[in-house]
Each structure stands twice: as structure tokens, then as C-alpha cells.
PDB file of N, CA and C in Angstrom:
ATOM      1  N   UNK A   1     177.174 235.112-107.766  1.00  0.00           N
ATOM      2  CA  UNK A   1     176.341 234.125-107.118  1.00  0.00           C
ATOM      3  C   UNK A   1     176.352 234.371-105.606  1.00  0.00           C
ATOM      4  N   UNK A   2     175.130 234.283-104.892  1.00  0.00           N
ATOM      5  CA  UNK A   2     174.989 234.423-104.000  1.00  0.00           C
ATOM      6  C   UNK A   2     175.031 233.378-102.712  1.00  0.00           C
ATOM      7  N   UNK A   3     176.435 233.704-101.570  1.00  0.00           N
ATOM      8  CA  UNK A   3     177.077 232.782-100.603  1.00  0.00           C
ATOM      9  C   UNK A   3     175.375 232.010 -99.610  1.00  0.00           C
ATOM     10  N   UNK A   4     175.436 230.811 -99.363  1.00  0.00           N
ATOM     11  CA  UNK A   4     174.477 230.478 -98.759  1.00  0.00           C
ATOM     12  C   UNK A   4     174.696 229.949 -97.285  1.00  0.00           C
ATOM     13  N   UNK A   5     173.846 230.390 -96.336  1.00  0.00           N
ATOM     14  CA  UNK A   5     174.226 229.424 -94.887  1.00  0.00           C
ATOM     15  C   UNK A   5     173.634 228.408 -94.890  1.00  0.00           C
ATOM     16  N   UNK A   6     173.875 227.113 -94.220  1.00  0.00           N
ATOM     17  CA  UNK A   6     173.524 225.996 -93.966  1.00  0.00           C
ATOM     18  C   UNK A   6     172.119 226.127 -94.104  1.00  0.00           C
ATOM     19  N   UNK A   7     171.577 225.006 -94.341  1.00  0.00           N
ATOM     20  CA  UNK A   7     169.996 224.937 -94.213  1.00  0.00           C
ATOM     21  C   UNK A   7     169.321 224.922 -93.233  1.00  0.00           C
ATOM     22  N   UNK A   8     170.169 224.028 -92.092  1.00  0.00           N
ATOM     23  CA  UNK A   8     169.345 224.180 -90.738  1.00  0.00           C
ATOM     24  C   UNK A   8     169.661 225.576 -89.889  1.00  0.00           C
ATOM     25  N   UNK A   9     170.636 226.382 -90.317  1.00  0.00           N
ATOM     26  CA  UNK A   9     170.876 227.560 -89.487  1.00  0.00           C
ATOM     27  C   UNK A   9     169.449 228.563 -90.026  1.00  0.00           C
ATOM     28  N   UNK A  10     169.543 228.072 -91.493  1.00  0.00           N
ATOM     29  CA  UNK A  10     168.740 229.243 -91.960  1.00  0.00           C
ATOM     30  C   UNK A  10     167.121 228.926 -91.507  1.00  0.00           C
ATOM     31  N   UNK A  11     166.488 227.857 -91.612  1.00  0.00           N
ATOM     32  CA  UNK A  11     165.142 227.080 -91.286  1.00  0.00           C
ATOM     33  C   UNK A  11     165.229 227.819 -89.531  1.00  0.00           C
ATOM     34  N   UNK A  12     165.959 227.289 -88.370  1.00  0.00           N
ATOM     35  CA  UNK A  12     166.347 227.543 -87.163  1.00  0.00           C
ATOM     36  C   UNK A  12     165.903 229.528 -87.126  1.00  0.00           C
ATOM     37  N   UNK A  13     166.566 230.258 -87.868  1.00  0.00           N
ATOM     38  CA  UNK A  13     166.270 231.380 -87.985  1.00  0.00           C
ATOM     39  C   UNK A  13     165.721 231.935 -88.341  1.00  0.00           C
ATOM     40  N   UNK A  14     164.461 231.061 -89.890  1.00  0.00           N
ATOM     41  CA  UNK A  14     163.565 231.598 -89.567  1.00  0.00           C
ATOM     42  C   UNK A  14     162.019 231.368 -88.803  1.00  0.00           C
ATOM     43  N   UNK A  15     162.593 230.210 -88.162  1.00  0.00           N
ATOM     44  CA  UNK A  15     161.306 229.793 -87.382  1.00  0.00           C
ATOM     45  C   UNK A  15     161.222 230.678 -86.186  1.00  0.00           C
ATOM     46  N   UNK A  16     162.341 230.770 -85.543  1.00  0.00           N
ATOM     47  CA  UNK A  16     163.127 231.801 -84.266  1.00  0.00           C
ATOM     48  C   UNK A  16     161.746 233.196 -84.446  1.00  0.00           C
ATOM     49  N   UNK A  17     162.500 233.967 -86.189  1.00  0.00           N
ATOM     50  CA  UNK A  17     162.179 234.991 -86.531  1.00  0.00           C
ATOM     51  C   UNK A  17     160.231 235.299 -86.301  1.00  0.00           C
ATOM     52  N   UNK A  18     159.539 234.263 -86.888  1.00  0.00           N
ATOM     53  CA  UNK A  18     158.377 234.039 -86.859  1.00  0.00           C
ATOM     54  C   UNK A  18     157.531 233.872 -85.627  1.00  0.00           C
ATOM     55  N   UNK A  19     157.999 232.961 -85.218  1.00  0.00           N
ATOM     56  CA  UNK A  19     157.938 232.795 -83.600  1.00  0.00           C
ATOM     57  C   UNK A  19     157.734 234.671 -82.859  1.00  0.00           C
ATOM     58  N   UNK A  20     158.915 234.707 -83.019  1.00  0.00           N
ATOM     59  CA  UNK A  20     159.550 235.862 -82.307  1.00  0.00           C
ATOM     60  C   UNK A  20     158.313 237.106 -82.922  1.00  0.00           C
ATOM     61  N   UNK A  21     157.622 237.408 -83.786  1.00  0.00           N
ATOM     62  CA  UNK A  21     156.519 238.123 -84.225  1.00  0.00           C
ATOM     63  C   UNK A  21     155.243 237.530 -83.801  1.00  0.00           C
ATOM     64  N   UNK A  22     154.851 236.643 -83.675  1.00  0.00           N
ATOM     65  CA  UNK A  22     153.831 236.479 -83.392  1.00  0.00           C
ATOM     66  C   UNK A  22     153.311 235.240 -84.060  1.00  0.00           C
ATOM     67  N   UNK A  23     153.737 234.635 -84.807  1.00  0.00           N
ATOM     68  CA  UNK A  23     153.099 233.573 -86.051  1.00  0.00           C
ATOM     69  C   UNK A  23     153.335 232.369 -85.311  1.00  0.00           C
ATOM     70  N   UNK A  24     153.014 231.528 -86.207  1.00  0.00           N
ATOM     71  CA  UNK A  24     153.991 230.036 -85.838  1.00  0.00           C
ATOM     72  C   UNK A  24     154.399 229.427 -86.913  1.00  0.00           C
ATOM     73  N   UNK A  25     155.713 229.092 -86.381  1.00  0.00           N
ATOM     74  CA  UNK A  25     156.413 228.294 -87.519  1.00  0.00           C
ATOM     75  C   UNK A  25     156.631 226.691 -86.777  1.00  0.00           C
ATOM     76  N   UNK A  26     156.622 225.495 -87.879  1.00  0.00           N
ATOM     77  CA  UNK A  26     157.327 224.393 -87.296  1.00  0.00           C
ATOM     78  C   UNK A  26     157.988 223.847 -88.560  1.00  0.00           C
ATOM     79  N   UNK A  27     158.609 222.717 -88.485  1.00  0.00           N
ATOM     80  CA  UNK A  27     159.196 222.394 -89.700  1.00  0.00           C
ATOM     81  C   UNK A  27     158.243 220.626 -89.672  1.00  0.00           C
ATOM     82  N   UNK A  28     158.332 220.761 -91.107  1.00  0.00           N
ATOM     83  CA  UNK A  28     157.184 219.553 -91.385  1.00  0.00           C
ATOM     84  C   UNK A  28     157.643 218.207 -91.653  1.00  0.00           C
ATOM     85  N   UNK A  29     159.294 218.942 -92.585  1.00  0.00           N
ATOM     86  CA  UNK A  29     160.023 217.835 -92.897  1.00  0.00           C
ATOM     87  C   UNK A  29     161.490 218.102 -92.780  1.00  0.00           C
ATOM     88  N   UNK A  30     162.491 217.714 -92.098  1.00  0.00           N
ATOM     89  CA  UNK A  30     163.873 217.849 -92.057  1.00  0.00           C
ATOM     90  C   UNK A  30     164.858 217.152 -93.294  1.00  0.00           C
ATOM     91  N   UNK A  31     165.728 217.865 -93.994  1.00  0.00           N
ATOM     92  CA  UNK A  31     166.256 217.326 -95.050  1.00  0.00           C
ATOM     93  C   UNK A  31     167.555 217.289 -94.877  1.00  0.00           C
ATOM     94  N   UNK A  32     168.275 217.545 -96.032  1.00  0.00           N
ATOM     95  CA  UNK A  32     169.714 217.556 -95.538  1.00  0.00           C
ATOM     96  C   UNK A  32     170.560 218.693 -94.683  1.00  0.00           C
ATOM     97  N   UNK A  33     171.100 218.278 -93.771  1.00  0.00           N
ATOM     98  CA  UNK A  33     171.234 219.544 -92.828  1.00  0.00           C
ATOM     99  C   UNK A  33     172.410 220.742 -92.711  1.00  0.00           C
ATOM    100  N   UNK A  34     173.079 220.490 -94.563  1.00  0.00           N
ATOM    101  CA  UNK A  34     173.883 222.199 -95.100  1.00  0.00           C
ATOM    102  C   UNK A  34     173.091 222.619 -96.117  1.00  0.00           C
ATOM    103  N   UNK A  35     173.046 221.524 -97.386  1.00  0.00           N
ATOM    104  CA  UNK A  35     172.500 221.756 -98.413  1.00  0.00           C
ATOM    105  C   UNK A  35     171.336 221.628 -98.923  1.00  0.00           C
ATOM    106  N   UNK A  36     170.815 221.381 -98.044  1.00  0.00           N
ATOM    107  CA  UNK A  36     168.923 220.903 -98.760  1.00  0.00           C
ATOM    108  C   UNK A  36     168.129 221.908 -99.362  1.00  0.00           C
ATOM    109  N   UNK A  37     167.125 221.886-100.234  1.00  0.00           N
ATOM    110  CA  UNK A  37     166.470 222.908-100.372  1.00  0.00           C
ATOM    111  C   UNK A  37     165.274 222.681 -99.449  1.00  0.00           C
ATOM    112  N   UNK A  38     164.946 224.064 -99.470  1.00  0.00           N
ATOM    113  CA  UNK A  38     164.251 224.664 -98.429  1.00  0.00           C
ATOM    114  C   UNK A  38     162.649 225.062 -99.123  1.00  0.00           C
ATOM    115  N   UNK A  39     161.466 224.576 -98.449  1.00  0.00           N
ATOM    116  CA  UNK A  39     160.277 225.070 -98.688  1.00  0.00           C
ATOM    117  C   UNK A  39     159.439 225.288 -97.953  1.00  0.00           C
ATOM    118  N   UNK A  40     158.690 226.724 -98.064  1.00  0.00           N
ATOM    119  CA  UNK A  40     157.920 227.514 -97.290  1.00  0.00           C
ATOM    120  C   UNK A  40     156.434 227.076 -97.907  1.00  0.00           C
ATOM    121  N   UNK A  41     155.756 226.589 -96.973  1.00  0.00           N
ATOM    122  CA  UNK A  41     154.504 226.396 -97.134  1.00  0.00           C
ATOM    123  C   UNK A  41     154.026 227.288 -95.993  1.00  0.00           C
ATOM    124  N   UNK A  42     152.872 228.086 -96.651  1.00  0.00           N
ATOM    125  CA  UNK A  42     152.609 229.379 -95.626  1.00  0.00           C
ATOM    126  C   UNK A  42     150.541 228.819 -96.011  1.00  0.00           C
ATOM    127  N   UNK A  43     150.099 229.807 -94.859  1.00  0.00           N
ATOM    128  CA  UNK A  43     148.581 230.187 -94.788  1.00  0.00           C
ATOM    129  C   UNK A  43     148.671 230.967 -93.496  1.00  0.00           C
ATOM    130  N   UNK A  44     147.415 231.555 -93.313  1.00  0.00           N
ATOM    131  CA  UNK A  44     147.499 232.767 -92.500  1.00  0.00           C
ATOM    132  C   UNK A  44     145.986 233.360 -92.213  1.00  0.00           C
ATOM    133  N   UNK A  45     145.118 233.081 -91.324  1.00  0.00           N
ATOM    134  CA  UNK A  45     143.697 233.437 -91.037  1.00  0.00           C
ATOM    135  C   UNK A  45     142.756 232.918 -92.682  1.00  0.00           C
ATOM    136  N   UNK A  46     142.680 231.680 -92.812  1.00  0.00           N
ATOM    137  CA  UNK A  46     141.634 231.149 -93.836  1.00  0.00           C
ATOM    138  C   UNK A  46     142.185 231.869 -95.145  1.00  0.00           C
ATOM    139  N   UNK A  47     143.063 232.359 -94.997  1.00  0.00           N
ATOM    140  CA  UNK A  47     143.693 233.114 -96.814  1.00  0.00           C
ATOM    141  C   UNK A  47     144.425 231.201 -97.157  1.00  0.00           C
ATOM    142  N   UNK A  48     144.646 231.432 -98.912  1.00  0.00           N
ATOM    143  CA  UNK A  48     144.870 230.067 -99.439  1.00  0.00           C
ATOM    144  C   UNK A  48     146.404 229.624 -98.805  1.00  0.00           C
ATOM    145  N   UNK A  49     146.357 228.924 -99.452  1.00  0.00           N
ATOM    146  CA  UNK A  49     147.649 227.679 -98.663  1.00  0.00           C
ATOM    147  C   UNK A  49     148.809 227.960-100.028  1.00  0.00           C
ATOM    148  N   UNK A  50     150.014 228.760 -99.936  1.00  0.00           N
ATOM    149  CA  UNK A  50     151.203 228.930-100.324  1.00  0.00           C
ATOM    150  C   UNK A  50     152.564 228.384-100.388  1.00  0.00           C
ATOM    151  N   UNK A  51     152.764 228.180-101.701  1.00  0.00           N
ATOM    152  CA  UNK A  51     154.174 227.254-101.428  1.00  0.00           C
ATOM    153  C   UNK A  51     155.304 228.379-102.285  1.00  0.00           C
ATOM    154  N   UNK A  52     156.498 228.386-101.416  1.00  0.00           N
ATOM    155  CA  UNK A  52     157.290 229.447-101.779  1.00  0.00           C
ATOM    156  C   UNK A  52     158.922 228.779-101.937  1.00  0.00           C
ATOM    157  N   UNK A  53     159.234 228.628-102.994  1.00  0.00           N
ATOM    158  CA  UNK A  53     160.785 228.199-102.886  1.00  0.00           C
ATOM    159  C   UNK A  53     161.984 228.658-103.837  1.00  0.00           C
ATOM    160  N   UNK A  54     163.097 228.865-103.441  1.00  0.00           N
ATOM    161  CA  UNK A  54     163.998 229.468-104.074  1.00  0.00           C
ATOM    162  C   UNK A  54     163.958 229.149-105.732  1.00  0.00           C
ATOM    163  N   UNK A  55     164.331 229.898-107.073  1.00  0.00           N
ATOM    164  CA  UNK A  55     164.036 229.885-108.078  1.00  0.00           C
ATOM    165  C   UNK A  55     165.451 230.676-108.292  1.00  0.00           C
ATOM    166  N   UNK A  56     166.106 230.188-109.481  1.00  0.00           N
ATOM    167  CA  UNK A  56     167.102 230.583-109.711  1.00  0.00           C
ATOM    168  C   UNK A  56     166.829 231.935-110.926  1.00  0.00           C
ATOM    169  N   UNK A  57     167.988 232.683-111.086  1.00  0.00           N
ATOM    170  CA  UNK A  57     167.361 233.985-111.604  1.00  0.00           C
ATOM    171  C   UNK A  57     168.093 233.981-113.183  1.00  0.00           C
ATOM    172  N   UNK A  58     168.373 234.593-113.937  1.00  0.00           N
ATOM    173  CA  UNK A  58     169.347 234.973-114.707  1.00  0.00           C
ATOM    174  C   UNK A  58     170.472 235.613-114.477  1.00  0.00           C
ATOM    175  N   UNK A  59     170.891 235.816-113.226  1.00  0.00           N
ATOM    176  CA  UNK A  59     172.155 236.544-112.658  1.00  0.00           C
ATOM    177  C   UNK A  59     173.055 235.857-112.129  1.00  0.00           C
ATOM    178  N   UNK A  60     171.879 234.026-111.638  1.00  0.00           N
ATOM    179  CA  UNK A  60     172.550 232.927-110.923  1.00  0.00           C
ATOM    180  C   UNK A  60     171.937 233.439-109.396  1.00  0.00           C
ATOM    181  N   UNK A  61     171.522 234.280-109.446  1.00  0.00           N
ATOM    182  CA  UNK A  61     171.031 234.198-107.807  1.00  0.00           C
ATOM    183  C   UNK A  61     169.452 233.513-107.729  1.00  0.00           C
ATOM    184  N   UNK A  62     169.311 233.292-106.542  1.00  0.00           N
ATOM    185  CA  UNK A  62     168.049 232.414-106.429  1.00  0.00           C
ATOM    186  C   UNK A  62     166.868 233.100-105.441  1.00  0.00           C
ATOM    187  N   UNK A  63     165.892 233.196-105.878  1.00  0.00           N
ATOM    188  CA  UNK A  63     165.477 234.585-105.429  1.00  0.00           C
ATOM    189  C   UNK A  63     163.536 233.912-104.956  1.00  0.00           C
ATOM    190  N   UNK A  64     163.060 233.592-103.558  1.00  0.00           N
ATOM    191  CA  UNK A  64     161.912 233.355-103.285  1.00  0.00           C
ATOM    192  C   UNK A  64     160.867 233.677-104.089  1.00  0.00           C
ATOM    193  N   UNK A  65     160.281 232.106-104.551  1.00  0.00           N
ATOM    194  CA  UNK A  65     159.069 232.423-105.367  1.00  0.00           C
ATOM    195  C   UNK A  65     157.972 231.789-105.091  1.00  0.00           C
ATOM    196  N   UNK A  66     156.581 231.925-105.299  1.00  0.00           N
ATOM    197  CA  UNK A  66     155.764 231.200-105.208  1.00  0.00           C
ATOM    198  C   UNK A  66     155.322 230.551-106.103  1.00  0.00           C
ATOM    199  N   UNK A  67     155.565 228.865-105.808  1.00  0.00           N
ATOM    200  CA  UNK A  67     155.632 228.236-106.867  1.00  0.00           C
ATOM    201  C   UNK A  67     154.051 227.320-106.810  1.00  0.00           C
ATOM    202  N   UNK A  68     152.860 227.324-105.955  1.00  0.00           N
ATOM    203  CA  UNK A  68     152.096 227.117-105.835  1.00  0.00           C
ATOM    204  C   UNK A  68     150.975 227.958-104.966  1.00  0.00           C
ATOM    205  N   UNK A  69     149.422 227.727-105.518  1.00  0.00           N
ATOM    206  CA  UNK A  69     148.829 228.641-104.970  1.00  0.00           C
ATOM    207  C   UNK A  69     147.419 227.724-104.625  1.00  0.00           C
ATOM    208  N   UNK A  70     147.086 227.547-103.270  1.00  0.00           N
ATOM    209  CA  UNK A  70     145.253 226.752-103.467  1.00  0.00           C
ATOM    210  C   UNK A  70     144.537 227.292-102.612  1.00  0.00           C
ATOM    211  N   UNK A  71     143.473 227.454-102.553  1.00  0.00           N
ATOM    212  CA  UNK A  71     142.521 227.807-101.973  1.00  0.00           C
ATOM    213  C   UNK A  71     142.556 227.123-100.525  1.00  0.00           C
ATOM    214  N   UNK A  72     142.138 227.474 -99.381  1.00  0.00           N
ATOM    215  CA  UNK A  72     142.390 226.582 -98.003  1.00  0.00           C
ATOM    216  C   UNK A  72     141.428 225.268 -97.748  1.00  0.00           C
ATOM    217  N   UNK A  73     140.277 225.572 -98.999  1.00  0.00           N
ATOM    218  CA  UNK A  73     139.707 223.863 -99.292  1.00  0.00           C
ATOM    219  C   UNK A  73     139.614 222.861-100.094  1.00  0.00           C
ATOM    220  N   UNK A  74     141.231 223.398-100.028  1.00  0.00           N
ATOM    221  CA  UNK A  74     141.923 222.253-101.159  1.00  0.00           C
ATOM    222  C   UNK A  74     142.911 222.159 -99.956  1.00  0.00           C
ATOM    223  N   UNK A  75     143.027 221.589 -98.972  1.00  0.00           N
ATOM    224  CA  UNK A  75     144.436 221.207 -97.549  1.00  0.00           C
ATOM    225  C   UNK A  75     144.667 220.191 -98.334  1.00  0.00           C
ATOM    226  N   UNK A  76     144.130 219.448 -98.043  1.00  0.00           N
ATOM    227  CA  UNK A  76     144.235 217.770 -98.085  1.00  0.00           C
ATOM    228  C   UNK A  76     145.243 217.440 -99.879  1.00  0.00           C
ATOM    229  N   UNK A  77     144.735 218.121-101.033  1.00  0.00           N
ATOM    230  CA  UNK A  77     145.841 218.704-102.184  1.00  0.00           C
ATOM    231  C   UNK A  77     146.784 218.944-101.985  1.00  0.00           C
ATOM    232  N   UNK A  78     147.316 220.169-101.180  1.00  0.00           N
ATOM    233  CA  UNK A  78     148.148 220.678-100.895  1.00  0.00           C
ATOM    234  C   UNK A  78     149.087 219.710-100.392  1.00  0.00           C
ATOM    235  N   UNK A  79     149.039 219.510 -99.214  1.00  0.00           N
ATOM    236  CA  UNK A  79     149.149 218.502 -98.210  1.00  0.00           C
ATOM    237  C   UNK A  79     149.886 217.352 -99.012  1.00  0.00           C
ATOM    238  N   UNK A  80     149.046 216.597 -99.892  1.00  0.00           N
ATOM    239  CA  UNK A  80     149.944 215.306-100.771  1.00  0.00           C
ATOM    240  C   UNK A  80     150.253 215.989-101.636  1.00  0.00           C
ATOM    241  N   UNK A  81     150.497 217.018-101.768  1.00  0.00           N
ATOM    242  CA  UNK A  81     151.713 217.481-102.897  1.00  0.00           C
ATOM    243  C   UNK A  81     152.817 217.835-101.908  1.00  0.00           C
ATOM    244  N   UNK A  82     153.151 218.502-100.873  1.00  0.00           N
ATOM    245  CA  UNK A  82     154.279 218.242-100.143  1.00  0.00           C
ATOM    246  C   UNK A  82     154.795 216.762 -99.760  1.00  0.00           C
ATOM    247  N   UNK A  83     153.692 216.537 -99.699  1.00  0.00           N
ATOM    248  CA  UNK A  83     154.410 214.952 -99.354  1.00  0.00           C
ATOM    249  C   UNK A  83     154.971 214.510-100.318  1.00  0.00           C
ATOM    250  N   UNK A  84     154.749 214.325-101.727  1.00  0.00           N
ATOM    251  CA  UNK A  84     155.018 214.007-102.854  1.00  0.00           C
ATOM    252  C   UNK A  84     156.158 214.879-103.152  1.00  0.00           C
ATOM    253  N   UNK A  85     156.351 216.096-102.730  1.00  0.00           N
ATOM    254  CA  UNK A  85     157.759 216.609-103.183  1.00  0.00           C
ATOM    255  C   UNK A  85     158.865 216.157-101.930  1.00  0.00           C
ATOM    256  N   UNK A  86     158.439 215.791-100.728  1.00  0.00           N
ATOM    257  CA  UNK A  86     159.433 215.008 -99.908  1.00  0.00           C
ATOM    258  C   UNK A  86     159.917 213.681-100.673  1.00  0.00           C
ATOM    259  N   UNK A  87     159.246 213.085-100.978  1.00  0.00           N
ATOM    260  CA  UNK A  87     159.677 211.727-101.436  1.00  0.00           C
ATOM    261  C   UNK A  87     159.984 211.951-102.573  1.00  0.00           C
ATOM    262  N   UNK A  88     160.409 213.226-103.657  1.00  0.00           N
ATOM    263  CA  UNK A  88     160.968 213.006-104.463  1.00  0.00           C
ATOM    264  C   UNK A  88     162.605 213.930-104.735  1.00  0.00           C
ATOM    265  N   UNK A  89     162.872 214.606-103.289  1.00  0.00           N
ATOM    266  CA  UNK A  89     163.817 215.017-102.839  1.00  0.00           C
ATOM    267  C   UNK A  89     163.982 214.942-101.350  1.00  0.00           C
ATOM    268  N   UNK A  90     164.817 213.895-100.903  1.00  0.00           N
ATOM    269  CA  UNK A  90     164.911 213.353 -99.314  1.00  0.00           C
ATOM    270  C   UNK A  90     165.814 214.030 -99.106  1.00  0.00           C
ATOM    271  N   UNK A  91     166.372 215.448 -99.774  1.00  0.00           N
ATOM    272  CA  UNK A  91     167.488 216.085 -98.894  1.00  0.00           C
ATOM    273  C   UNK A  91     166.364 217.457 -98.671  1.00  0.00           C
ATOM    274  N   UNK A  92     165.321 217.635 -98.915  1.00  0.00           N
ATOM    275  CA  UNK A  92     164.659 219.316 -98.970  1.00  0.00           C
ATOM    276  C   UNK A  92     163.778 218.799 -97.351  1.00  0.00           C
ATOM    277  N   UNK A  93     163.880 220.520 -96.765  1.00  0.00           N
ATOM    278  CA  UNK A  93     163.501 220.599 -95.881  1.00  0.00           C
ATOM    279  C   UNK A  93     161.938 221.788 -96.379  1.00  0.00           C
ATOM    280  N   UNK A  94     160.771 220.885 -95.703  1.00  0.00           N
ATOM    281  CA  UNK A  94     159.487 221.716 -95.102  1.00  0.00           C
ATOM    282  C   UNK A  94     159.066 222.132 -94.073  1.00  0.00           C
ATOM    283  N   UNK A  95     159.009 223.683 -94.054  1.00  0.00           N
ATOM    284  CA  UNK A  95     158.560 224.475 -93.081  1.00  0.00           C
ATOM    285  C   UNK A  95     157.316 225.140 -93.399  1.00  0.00           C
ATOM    286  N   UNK A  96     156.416 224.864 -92.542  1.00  0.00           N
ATOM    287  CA  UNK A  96     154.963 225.823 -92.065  1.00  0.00           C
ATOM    288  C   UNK A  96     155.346 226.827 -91.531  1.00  0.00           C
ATOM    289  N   UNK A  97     154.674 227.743 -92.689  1.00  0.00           N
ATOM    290  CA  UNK A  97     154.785 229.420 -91.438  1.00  0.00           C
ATOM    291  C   UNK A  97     153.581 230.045 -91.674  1.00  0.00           C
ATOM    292  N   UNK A  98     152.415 230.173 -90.127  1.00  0.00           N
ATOM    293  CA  UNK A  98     151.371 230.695 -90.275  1.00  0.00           C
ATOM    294  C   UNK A  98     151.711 232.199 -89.315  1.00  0.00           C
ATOM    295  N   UNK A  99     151.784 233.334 -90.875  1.00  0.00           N
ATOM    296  CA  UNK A  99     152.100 234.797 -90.144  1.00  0.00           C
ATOM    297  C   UNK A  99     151.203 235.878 -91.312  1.00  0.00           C
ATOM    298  N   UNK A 100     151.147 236.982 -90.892  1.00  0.00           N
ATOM    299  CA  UNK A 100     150.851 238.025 -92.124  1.00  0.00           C
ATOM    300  C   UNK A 100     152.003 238.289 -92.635  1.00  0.00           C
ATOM    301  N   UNK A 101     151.968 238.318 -94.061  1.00  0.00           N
ATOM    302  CA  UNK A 101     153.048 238.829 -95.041  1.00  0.00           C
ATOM    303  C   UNK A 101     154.250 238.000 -94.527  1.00  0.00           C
ATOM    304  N   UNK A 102     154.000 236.581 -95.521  1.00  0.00           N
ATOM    305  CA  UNK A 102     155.579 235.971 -95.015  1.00  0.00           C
ATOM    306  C   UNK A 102     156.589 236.472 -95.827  1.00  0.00           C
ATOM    307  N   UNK A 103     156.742 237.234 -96.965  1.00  0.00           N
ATOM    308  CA  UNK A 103     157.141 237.325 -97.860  1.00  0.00           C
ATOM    309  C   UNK A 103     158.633 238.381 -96.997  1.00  0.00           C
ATOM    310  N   UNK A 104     158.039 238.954 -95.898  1.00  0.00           N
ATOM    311  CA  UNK A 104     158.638 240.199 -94.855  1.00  0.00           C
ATOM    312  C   UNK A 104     160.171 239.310 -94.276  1.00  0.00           C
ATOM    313  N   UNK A 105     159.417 237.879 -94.523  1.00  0.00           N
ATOM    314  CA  UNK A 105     160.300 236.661 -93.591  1.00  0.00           C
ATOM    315  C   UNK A 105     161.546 236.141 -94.233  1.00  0.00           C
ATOM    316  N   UNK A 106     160.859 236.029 -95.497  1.00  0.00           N
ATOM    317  CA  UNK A 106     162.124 235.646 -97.247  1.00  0.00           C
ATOM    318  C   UNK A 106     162.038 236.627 -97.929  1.00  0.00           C
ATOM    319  N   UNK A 107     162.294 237.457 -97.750  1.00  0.00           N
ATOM    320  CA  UNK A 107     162.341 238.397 -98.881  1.00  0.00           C
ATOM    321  C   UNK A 107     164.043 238.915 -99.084  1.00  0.00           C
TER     322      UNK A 107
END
């Protein structure tokens, strides 16, 4: 099983990381600040609106997935479905990251 860093070190680093290329990252929603889970909601020049979050494997490791996919005129969808997964885990943290290939970012 694979050792994990805090949630806010890791969110902190990769907004830093994103930033630091060219994109922008902010965080949408702050959760619990060792253990929370963590979700990447990405878009990137009018491409669809991406939701990416850890998925556990058969090895026990947990390995970035995309667990949602919409078109960019479906926001407002998107949008109350994060909200709706905040209020149904008040420890998970949401981060926006608008970059090419976030996958470069979690992978």
C-alpha cells in the first residue's frame, strides 16, 4: 500500500506545480486538512469539464481516475454535482485545474 502526504501539502503542490507551468489552479473546496479525499476537476481551452479522483486498485494502491466526463455545456451539471459531492463528504477537498494534459500533474 501506498504511503500518503497530507492533503493540504499535496493540493498546495499541486496548485504550486500548475501555476508554475502555465495553467491555473485554485481550490474550490477545502476539506479535511491530512486525510481528505482529493478531487480534480479539470477543463482546458473549451475541451469538456473532467472529474478525476483516486480509485483504489487490486494491489490496494489508489491510482487517478476519471470518474466523470461532460461536455463544457453542461457547467452548470457539472458544477451541482461537485457541490453535491461536497455536501456528501465535508472532509474532501476540490481543486480546479485549467492546464493541457493534467493527467502530466497526477499521474
Amino acid at each position: 500500500m501506498e504511503s500518503r502526504l497530507p492533503a493540504h501539502i499535496e493540493v498546495s503542490g499541486l496548485i504550486r506545480a500548475v501555476n508554475d507551468a502555465g495553467g491555473f489552479a485554485t481550490i474550490l473546496r477545502k476539506g479535511e486538512r491530512d486525510a481528505g479525499t482529493i478531487l480534480i476537476a479539470t477543463r482546458y481551452r473549451g475541451d469538456s469539464l473532467c472529474l478525476y479522483e483516486r480509485m483504489p486498485d487490486l494491489d490496494g494502491n489508489r491510482k487517478w481516475t476519471r470518474t466523470r466526463e461532460q461536455p463544457i455545456e453542461n457547467e452548470r451539471e457539472f458544477t451541482a454535482y461537485l457541490e453535491k459531492r461536497g455536501h456528501q463528504d465535508a472532509d474532501c477537498w476540490i481543486v480546479d485545474l485549467e492546464i493541457a494534459q493534467v493527467e502530466r500533474f497526477i499521474g
